[in-house]
Each structure stands twice: as structure tokens, then as C-alpha cells.
PDB file of N, CA and C in Angstrom:
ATOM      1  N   UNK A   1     203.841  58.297 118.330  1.00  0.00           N
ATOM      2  CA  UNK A   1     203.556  59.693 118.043  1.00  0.00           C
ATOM      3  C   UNK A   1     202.817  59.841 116.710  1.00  0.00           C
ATOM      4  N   UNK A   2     203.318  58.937 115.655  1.00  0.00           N
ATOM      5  CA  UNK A   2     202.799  59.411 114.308  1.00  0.00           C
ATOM      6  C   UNK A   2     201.283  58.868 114.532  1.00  0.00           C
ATOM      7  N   UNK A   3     200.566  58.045 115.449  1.00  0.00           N
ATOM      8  CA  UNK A   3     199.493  57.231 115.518  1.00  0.00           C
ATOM      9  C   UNK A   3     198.484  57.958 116.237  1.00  0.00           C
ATOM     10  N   UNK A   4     199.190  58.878 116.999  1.00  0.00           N
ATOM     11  CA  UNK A   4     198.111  59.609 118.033  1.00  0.00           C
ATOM     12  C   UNK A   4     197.829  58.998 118.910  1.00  0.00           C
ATOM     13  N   UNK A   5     198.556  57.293 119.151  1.00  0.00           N
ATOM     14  CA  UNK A   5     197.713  56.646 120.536  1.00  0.00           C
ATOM     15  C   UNK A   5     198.859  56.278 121.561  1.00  0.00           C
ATOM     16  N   UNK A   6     198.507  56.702 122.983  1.00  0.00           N
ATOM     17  CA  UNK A   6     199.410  56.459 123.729  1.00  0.00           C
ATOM     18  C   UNK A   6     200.141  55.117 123.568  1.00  0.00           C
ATOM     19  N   UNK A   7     201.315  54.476 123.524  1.00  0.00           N
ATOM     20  CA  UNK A   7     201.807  53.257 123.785  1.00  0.00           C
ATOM     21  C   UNK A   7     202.913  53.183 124.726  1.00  0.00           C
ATOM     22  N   UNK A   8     202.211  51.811 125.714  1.00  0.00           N
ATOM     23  CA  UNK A   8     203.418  51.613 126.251  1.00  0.00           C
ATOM     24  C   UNK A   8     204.240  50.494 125.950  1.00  0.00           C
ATOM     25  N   UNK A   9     205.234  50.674 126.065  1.00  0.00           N
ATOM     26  CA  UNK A   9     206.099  49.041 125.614  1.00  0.00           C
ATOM     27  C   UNK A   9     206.975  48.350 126.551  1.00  0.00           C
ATOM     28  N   UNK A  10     206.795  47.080 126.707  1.00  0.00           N
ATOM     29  CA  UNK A  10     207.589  46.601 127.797  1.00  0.00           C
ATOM     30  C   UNK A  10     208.305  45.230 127.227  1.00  0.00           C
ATOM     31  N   UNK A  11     209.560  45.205 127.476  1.00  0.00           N
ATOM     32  CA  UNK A  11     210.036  44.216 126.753  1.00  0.00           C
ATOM     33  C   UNK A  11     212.078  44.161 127.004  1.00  0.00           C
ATOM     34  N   UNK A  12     212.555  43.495 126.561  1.00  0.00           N
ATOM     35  CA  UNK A  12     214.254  43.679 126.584  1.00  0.00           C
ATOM     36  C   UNK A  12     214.768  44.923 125.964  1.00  0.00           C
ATOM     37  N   UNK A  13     215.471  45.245 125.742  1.00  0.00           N
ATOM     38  CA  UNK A  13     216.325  46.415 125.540  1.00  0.00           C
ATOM     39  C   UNK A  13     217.278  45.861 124.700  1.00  0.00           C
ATOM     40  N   UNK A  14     217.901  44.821 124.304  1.00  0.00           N
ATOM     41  CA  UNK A  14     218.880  43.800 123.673  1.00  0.00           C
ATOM     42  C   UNK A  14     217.822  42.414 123.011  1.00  0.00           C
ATOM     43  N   UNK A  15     217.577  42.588 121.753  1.00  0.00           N
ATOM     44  CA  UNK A  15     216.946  41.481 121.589  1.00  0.00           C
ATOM     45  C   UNK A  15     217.982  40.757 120.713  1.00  0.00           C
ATOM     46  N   UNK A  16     218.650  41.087 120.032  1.00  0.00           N
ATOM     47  CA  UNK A  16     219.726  40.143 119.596  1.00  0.00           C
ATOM     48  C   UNK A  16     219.073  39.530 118.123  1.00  0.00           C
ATOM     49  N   UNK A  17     218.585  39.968 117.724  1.00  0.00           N
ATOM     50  CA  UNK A  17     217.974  39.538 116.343  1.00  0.00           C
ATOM     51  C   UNK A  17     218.931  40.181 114.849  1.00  0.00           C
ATOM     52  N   UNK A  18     218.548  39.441 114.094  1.00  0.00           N
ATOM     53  CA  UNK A  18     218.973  39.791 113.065  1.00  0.00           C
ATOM     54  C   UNK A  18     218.233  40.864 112.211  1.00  0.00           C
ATOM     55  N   UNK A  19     219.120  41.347 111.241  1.00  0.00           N
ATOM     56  CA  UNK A  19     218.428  42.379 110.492  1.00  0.00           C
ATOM     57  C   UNK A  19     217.275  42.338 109.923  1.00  0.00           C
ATOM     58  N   UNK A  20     217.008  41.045 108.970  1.00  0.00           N
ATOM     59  CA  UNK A  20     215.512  40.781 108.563  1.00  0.00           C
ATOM     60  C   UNK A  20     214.737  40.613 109.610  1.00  0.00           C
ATOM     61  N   UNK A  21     214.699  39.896 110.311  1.00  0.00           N
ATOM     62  CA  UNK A  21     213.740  39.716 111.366  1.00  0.00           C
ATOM     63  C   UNK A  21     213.305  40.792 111.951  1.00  0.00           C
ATOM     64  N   UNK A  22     214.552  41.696 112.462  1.00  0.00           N
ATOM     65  CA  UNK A  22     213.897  42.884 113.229  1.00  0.00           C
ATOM     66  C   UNK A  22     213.182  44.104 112.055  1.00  0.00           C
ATOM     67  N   UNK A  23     213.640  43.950 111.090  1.00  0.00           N
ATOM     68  CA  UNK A  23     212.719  44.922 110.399  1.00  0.00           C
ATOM     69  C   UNK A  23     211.423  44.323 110.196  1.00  0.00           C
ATOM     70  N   UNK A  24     211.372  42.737 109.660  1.00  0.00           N
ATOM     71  CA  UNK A  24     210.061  42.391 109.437  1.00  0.00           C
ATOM     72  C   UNK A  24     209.077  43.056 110.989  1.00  0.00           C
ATOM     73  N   UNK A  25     209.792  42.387 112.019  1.00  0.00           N
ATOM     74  CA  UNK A  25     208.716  43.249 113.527  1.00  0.00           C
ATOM     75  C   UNK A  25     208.330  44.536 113.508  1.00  0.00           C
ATOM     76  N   UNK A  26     209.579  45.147 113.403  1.00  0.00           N
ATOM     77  CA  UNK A  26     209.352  46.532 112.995  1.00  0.00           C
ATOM     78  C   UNK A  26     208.139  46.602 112.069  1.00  0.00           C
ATOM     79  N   UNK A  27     208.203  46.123 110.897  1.00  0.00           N
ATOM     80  CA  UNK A  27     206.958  46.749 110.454  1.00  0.00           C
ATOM     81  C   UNK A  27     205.572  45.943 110.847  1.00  0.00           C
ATOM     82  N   UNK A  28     205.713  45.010 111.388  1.00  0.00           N
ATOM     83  CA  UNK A  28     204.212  43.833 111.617  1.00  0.00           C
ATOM     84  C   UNK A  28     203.723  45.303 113.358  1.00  0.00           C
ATOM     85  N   UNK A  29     204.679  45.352 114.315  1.00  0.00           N
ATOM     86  CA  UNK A  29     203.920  46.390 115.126  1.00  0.00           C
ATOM     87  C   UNK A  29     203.432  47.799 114.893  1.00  0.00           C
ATOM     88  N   UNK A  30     204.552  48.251 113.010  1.00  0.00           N
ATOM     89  CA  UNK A  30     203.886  49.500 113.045  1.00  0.00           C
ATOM     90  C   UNK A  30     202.586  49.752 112.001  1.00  0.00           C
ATOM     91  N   UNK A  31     202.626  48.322 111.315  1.00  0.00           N
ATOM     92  CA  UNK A  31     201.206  47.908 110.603  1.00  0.00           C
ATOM     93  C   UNK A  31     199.917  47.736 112.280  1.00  0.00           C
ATOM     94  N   UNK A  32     199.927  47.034 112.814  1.00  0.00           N
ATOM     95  CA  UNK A  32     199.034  46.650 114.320  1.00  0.00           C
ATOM     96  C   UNK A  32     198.567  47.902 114.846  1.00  0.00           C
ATOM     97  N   UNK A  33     199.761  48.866 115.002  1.00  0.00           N
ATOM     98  CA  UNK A  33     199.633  50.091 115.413  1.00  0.00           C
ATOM     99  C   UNK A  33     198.475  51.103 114.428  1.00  0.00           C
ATOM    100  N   UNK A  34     198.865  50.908 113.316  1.00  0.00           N
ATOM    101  CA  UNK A  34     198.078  51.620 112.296  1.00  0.00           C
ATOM    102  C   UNK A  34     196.129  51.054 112.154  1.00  0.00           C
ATOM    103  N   UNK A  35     196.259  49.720 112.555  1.00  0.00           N
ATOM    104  CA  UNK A  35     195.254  49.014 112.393  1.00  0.00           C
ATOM    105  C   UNK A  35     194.547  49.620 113.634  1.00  0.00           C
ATOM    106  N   UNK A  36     194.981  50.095 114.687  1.00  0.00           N
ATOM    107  CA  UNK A  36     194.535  50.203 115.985  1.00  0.00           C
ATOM    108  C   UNK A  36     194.002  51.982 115.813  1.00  0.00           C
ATOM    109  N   UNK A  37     194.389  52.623 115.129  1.00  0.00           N
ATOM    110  CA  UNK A  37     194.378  53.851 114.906  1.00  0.00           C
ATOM    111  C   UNK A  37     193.048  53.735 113.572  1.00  0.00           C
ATOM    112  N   UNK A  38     193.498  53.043 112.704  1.00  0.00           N
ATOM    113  CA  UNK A  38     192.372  53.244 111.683  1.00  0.00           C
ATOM    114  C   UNK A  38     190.990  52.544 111.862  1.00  0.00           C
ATOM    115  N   UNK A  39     190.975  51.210 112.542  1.00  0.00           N
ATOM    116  CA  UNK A  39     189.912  50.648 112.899  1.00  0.00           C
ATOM    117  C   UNK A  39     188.897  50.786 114.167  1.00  0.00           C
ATOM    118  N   UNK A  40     189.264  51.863 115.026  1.00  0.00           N
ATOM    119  CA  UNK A  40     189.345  51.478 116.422  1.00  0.00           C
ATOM    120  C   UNK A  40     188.941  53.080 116.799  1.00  0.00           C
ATOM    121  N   UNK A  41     188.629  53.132 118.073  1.00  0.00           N
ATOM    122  CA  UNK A  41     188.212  54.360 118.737  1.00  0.00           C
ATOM    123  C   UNK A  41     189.166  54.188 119.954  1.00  0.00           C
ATOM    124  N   UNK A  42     190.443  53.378 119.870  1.00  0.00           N
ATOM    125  CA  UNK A  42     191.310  53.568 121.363  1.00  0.00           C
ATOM    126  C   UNK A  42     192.275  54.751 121.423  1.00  0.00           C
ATOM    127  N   UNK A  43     192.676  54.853 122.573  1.00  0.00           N
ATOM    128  CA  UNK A  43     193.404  55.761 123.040  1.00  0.00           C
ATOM    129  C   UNK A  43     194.798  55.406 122.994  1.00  0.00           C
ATOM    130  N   UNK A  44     194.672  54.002 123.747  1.00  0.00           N
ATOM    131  CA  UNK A  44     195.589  53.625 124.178  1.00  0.00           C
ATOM    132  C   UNK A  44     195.857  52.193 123.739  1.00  0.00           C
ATOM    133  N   UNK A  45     197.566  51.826 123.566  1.00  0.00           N
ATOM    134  CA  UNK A  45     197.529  50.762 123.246  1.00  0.00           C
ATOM    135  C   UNK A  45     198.689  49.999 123.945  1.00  0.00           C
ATOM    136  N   UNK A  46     199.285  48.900 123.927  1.00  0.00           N
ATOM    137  CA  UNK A  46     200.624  48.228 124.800  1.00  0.00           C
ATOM    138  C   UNK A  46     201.417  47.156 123.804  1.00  0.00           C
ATOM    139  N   UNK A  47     202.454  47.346 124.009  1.00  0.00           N
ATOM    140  CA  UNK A  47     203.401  46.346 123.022  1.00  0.00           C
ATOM    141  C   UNK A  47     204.052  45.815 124.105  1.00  0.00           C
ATOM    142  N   UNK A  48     204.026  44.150 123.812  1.00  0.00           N
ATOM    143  CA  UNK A  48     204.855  43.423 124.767  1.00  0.00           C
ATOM    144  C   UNK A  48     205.682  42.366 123.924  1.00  0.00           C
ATOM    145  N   UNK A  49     207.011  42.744 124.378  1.00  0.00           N
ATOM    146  CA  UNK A  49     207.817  41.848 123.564  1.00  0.00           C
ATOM    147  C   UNK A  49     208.081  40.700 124.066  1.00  0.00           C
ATOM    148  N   UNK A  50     208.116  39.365 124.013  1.00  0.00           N
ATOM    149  CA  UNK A  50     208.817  38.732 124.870  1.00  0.00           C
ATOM    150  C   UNK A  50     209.837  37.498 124.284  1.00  0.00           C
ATOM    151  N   UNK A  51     210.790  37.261 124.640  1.00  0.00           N
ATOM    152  CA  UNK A  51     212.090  37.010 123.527  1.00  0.00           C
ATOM    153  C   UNK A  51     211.969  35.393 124.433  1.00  0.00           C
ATOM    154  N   UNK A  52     212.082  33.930 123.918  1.00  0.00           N
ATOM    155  CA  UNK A  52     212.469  32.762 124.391  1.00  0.00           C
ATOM    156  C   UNK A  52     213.653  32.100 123.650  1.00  0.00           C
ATOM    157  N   UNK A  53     213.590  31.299 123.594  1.00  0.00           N
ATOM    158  CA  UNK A  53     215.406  30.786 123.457  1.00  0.00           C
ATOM    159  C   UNK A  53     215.185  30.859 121.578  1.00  0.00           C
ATOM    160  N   UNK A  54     213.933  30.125 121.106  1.00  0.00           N
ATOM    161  CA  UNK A  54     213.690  29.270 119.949  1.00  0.00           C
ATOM    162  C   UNK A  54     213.300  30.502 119.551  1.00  0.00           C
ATOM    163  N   UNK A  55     212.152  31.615 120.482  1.00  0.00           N
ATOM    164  CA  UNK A  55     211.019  32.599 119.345  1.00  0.00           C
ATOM    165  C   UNK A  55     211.183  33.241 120.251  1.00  0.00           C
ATOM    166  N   UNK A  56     210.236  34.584 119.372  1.00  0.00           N
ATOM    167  CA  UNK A  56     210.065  35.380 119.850  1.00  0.00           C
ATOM    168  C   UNK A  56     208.156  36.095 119.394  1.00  0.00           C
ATOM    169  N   UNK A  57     207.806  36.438 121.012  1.00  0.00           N
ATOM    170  CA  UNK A  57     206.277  36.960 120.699  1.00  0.00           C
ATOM    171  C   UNK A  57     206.268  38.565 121.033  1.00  0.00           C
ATOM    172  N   UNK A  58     204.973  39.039 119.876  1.00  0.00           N
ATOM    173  CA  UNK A  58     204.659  40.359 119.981  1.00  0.00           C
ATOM    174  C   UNK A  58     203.379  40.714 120.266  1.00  0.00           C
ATOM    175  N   UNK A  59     202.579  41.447 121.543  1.00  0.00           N
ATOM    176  CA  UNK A  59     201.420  41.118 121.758  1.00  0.00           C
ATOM    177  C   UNK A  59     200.954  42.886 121.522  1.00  0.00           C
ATOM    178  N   UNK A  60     200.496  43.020 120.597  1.00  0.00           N
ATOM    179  CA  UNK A  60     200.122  44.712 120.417  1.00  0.00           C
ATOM    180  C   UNK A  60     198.845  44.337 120.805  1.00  0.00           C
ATOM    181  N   UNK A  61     198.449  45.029 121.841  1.00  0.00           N
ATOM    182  CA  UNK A  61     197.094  44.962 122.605  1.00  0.00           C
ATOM    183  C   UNK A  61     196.612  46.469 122.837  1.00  0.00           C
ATOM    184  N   UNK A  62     194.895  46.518 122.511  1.00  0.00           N
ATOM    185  CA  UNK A  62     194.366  48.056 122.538  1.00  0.00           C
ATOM    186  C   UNK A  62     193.250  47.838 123.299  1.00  0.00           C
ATOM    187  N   UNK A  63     192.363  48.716 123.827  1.00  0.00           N
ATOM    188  CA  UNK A  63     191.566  49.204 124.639  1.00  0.00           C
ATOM    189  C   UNK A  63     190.507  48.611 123.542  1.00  0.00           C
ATOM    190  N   UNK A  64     188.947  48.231 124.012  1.00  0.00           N
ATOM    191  CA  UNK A  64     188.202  47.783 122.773  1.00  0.00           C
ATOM    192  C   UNK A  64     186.500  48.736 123.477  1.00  0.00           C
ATOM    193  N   UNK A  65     186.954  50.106 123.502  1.00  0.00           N
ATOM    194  CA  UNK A  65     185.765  50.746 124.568  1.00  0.00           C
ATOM    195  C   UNK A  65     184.333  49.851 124.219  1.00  0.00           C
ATOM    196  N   UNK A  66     183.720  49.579 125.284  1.00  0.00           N
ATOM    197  CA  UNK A  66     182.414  48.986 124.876  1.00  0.00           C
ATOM    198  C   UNK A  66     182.481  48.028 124.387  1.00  0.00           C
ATOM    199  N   UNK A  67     183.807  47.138 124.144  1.00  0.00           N
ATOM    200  CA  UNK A  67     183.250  45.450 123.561  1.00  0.00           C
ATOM    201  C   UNK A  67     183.746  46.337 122.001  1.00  0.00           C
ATOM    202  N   UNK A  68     183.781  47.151 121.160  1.00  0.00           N
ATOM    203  CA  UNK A  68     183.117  47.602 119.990  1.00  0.00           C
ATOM    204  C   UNK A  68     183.829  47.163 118.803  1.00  0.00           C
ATOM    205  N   UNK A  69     184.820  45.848 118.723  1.00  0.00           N
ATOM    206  CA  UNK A  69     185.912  45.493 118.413  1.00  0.00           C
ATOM    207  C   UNK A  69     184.843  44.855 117.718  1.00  0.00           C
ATOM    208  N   UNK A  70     184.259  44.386 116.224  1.00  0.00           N
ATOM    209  CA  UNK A  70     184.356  43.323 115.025  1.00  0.00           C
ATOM    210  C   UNK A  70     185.311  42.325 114.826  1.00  0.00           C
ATOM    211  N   UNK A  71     184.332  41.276 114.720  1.00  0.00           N
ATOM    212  CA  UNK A  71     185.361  39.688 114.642  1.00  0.00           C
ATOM    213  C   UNK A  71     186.338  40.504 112.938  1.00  0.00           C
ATOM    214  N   UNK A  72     187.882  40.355 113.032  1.00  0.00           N
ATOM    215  CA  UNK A  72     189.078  40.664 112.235  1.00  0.00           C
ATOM    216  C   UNK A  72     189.912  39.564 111.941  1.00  0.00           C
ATOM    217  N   UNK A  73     190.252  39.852 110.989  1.00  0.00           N
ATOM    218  CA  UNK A  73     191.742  38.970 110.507  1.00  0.00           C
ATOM    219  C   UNK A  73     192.761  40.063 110.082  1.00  0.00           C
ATOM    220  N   UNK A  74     193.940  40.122 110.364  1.00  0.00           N
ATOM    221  CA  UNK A  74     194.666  41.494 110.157  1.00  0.00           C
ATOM    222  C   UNK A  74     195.745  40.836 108.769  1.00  0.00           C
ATOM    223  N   UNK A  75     194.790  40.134 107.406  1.00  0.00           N
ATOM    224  CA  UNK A  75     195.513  39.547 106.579  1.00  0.00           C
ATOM    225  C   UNK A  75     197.197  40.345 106.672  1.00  0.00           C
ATOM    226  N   UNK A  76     197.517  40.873 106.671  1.00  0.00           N
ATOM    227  CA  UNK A  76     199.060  41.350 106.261  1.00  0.00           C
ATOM    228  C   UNK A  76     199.704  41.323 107.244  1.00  0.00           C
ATOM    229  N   UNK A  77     199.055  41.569 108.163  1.00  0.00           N
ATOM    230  CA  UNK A  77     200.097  40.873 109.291  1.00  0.00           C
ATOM    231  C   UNK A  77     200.744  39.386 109.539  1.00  0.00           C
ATOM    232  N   UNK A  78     199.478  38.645 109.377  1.00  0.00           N
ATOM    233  CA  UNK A  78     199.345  37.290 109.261  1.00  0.00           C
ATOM    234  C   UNK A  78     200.535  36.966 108.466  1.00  0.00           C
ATOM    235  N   UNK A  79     200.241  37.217 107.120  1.00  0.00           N
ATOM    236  CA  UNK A  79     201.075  36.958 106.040  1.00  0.00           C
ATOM    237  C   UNK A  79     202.896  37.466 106.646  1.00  0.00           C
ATOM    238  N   UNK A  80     203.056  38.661 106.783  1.00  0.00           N
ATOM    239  CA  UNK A  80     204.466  38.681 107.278  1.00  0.00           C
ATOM    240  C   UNK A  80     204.770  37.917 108.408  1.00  0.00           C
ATOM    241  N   UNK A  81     203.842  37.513 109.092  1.00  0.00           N
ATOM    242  CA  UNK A  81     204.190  36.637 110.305  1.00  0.00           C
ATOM    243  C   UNK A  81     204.486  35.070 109.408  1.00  0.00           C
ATOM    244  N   UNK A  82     203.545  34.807 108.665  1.00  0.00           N
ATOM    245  CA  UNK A  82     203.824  33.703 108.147  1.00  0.00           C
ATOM    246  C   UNK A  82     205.290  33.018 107.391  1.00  0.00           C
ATOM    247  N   UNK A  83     205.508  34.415 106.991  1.00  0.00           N
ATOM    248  CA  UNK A  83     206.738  34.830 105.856  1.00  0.00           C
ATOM    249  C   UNK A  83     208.170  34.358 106.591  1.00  0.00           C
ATOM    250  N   UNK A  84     207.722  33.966 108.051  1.00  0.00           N
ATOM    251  CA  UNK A  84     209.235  34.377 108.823  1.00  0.00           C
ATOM    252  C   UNK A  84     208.378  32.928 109.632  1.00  0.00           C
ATOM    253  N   UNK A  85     207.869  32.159 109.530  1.00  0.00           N
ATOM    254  CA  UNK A  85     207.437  30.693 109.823  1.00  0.00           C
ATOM    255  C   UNK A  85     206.652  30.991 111.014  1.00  0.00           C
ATOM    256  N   UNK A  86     206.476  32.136 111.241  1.00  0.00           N
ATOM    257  CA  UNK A  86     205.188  31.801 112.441  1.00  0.00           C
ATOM    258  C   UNK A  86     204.050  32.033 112.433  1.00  0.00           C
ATOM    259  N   UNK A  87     203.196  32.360 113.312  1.00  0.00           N
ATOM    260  CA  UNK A  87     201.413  32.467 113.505  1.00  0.00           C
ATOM    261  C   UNK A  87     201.363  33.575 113.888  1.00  0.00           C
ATOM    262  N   UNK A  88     199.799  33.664 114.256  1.00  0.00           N
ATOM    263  CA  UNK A  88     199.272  34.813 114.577  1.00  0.00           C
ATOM    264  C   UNK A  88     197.861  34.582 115.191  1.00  0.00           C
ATOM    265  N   UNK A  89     197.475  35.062 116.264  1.00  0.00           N
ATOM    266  CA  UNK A  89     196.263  35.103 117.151  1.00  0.00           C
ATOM    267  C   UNK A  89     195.757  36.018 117.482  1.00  0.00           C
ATOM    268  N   UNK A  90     194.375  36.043 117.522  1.00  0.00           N
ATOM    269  CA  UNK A  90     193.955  37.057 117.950  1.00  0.00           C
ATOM    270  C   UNK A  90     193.068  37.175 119.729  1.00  0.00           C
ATOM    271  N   UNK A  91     193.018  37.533 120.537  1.00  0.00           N
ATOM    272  CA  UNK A  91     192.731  37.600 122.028  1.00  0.00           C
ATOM    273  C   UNK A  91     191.875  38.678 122.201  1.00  0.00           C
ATOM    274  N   UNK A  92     190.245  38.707 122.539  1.00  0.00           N
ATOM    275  CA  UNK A  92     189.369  39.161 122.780  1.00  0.00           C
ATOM    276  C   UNK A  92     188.769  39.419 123.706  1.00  0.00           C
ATOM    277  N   UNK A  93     188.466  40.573 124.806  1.00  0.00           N
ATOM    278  CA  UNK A  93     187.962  40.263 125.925  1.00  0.00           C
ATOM    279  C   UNK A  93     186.596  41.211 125.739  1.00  0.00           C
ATOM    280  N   UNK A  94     185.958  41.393 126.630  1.00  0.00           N
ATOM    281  CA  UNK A  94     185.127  43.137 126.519  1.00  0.00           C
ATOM    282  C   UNK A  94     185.881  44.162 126.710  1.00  0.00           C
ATOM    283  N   UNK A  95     186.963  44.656 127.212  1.00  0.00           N
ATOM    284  CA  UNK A  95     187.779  45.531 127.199  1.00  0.00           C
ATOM    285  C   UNK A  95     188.833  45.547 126.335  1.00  0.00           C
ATOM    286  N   UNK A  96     189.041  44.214 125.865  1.00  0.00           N
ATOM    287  CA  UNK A  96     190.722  44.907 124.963  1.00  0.00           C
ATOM    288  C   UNK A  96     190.663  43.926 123.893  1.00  0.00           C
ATOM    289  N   UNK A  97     190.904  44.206 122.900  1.00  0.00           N
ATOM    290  CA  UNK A  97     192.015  43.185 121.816  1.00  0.00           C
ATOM    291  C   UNK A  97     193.286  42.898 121.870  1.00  0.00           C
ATOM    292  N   UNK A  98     193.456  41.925 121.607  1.00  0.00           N
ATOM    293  CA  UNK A  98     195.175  41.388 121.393  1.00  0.00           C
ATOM    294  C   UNK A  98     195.286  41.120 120.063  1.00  0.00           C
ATOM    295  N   UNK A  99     196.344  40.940 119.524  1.00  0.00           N
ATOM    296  CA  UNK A  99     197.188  40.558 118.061  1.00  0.00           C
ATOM    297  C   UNK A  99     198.230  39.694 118.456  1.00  0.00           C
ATOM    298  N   UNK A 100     198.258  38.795 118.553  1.00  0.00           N
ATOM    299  CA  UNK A 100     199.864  37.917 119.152  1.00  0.00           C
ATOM    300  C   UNK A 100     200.290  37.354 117.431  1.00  0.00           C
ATOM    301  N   UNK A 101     201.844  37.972 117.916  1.00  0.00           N
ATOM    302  CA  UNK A 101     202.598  37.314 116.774  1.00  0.00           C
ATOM    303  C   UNK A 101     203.557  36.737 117.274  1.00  0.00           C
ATOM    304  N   UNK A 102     203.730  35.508 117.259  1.00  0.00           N
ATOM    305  CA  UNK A 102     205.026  34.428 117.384  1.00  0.00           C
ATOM    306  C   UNK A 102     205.874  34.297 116.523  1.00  0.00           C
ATOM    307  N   UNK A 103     207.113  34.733 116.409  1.00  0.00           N
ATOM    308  CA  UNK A 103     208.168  33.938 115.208  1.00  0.00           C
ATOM    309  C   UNK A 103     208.915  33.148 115.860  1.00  0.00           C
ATOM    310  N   UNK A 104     209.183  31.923 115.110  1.00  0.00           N
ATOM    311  CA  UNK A 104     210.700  31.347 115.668  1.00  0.00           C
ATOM    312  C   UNK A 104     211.611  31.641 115.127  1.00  0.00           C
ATOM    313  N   UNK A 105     212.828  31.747 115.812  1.00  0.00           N
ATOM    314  CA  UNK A 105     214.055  32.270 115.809  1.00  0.00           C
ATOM    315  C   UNK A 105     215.082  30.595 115.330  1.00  0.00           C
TER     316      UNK A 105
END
């Protein structure tokens, strides 16, 4: 709501994480989110959580109308992803961007 862009999110309902961790996510999707709003002409965007035994990935993916997406590095994301031992990728098509963040757990 505060972003103006539709999101949908699909993911567990129980992720079982700890307090740091889930706030660090908390803020790495509502930084992605902001990036998608300030950099971007999308509408729409999708959060996919997906939880494995060791990690856990976050794929904030947006609409990229027209290809119109500039090669990015989303330094601060990176960095909090790093902060908590994992990576970060980025996934490009003509229609959409991705942001994948992996932490291990």
C-alpha cells in the first residue's frame, strides 16, 4: 500500500525464523519494494518466499514494461544479504526483473 504497486505474495504462513533474520527480510523486501517504485515504471510486483531446510530465498520480481530495466546492483540490499552470509542475484528477462536473495539459516 505505502508503494502504490500491486503485490502479490506467495509463500508459508509459518516461517519459523528468528527475530534478526526476519527483520533483516523484512527490511531487504521493503528496501526491493521501494527500489521497484523509485526506479521503475511497474505496476505490479510478486514476492516469493521459499523456506529449505539450511536457507531461505526471496525473489521480489517486477514487471520491466518494454525491456526498460538498466543493468543495477541494488548495493544495500546486497550488503544486508551479505550481513546474514548470503548472496544476491539478479534475473532479467524482456518482461520482468528479479532480485533473488538467499540466506542460510
Amino acid at each position: 500500500e505505502v508503494t502504490g504497486i500491486d503485490v502479490f505474495v506467495d509463500g508459508p504462513t509459518n516461517l519459523a525464523l528468528g527475530d534478526r533474520v526476519a527483520s533483516e527480510l523484512f527490511e531487504i523486501v521493503a528496501e526491493a519494494l521501494s527500489n521497484v517504485r523509485r526506479h521503475t515504471t511497474a505496476q505490479r510486483a510478486s514476492i516469493a518466499v521459499t523456506r529449505r531446510p539450511h536457507s531461505i530465498t526471496i525473489t521480489v520480481e517486477n514487471e520491466s514494461p518494454g525491456g526498460e530495466a538498466a543493468p543495477f546492483a541494488p548495493r544495500s540490499i546486497e550488503e544486508h544479504a551479505m550481513a546474514l552470509g548470503g548472496t544476491l542475484s539478479i534475473q532479467r528477462s524482456h518482461a520482468t526483473t528479479a532480485v533473488i536473495i538467499t540466506i542460510p539459516l
